[in-house]
C-alpha atoms as a PDB file:
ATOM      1  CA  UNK A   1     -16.256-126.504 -17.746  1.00  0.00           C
ATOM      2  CA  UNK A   2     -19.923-126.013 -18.203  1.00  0.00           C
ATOM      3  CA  UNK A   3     -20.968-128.299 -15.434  1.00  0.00           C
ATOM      4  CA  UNK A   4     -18.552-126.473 -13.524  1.00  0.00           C
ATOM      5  CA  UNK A   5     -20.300-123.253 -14.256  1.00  0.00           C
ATOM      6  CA  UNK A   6     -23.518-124.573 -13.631  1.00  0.00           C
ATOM      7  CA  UNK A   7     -22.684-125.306 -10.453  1.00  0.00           C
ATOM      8  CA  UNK A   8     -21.007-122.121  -9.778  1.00  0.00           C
ATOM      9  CA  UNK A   9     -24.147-120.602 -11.113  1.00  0.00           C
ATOM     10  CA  UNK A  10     -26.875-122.256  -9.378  1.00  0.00           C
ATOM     11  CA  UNK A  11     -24.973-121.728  -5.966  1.00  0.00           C
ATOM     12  CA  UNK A  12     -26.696-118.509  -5.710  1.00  0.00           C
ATOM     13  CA  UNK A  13     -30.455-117.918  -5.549  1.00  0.00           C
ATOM     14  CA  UNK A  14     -30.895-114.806  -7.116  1.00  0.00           C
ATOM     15  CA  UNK A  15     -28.421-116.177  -9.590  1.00  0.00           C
ATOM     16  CA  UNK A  16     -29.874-119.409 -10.235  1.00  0.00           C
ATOM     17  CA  UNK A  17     -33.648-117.519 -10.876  1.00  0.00           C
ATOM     18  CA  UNK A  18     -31.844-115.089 -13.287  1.00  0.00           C
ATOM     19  CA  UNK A  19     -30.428-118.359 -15.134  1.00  0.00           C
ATOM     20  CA  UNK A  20     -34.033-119.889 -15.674  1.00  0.00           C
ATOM     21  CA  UNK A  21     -35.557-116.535 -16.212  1.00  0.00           C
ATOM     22  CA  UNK A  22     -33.110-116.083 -19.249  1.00  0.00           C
ATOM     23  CA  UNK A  23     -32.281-119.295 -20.762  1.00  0.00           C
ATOM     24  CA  UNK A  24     -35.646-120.399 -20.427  1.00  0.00           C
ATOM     25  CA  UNK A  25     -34.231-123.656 -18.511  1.00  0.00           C
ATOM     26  CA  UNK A  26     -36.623-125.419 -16.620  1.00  0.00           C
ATOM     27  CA  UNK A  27     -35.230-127.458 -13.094  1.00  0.00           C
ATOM     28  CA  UNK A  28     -35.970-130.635 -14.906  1.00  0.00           C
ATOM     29  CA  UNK A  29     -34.788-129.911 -18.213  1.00  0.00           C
ATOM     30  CA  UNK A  30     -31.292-128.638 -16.381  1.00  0.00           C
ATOM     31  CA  UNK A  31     -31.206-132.236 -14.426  1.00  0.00           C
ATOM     32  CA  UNK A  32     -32.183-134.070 -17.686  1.00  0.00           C
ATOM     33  CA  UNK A  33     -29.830-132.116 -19.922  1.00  0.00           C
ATOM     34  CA  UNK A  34     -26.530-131.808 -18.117  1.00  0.00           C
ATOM     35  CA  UNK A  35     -24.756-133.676 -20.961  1.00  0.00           C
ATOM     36  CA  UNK A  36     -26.977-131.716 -23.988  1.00  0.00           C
ATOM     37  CA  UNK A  37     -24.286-129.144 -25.487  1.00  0.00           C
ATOM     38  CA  UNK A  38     -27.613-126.537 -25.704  1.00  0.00           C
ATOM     39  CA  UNK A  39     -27.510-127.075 -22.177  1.00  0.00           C
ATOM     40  CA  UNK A  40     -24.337-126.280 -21.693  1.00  0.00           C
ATOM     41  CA  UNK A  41     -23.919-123.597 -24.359  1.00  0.00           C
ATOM     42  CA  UNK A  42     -26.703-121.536 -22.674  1.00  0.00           C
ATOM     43  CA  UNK A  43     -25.227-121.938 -18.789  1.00  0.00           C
ATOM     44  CA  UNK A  44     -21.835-120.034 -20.506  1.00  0.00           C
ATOM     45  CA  UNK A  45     -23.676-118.013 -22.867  1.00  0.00           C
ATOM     46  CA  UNK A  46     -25.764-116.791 -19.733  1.00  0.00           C
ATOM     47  CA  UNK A  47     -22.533-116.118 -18.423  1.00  0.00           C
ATOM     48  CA  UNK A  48     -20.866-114.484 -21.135  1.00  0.00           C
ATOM     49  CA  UNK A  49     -23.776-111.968 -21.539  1.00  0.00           C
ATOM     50  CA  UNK A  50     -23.112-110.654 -18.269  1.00  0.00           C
ATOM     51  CA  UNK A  51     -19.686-109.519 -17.302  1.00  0.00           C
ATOM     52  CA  UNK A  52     -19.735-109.145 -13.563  1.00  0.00           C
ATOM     53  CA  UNK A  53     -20.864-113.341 -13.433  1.00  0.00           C
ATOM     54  CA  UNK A  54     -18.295-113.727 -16.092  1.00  0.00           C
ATOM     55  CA  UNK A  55     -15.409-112.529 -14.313  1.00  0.00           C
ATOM     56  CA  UNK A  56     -16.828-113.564 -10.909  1.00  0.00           C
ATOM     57  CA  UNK A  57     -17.407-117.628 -12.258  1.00  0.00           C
ATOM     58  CA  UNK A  58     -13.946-117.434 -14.409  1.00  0.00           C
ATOM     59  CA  UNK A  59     -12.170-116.524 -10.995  1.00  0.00           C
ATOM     60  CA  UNK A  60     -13.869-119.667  -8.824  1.00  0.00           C
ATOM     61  CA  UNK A  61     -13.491-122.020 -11.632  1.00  0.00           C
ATOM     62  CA  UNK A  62      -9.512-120.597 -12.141  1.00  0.00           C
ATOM     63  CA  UNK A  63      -9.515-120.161 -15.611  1.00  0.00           C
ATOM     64  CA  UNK A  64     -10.321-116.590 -17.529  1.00  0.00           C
ATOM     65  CA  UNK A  65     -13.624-115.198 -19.036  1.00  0.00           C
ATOM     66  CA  UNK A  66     -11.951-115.545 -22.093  1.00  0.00           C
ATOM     67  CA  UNK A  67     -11.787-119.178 -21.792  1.00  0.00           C
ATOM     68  CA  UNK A  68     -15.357-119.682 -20.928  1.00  0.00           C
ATOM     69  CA  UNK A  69     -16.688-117.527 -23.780  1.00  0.00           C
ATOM     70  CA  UNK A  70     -14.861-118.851 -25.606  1.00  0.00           C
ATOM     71  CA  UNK A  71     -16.288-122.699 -24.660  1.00  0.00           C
ATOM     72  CA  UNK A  72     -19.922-121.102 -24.792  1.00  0.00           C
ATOM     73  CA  UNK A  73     -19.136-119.827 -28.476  1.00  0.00           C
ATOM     74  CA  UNK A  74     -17.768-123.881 -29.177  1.00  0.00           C
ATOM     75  CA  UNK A  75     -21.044-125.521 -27.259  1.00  0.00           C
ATOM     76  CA  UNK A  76     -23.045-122.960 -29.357  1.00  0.00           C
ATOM     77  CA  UNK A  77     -21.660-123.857 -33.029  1.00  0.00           C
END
């Protein structure tokens, strides 16, 4: 699911900037972390801090922003 986000996520410019600006991610450290859970945990915790991406990546990825909280809150423990 957090791939899937990622994706979702990096499809947009101003979205993907917004991602690196606040996760800290670097372009490499994305590529060379896809399977690191901090990773992952940050792409849906990036997401989960911001309702309007929430809702709008839950609905493209069909599943609720429930679920992918609640997968950023699992990554993250």
């Amino acid at each position: 699911m957090a791939l899937e986000a990622l994706g979702w996520a990096l499809a947009d410019e101003k979205r993907a900037e917004r991602l690196l600006s606040l996760t800290g991610l670097t372009p490499d450290r994305l590529r060379n972390g896809l399977s690191d859970r901090g990773v992952q945990a940050a792409v849906l915790e990036f997401l989960a801090n911001h309702e309007p991406d929430l809702v709008l990546a839950a609905d493209a990825l069909n599943t609720t922003p429930e679920a992918l909280a609640a997968a950023a809150r699992e990554l993250a423990a």
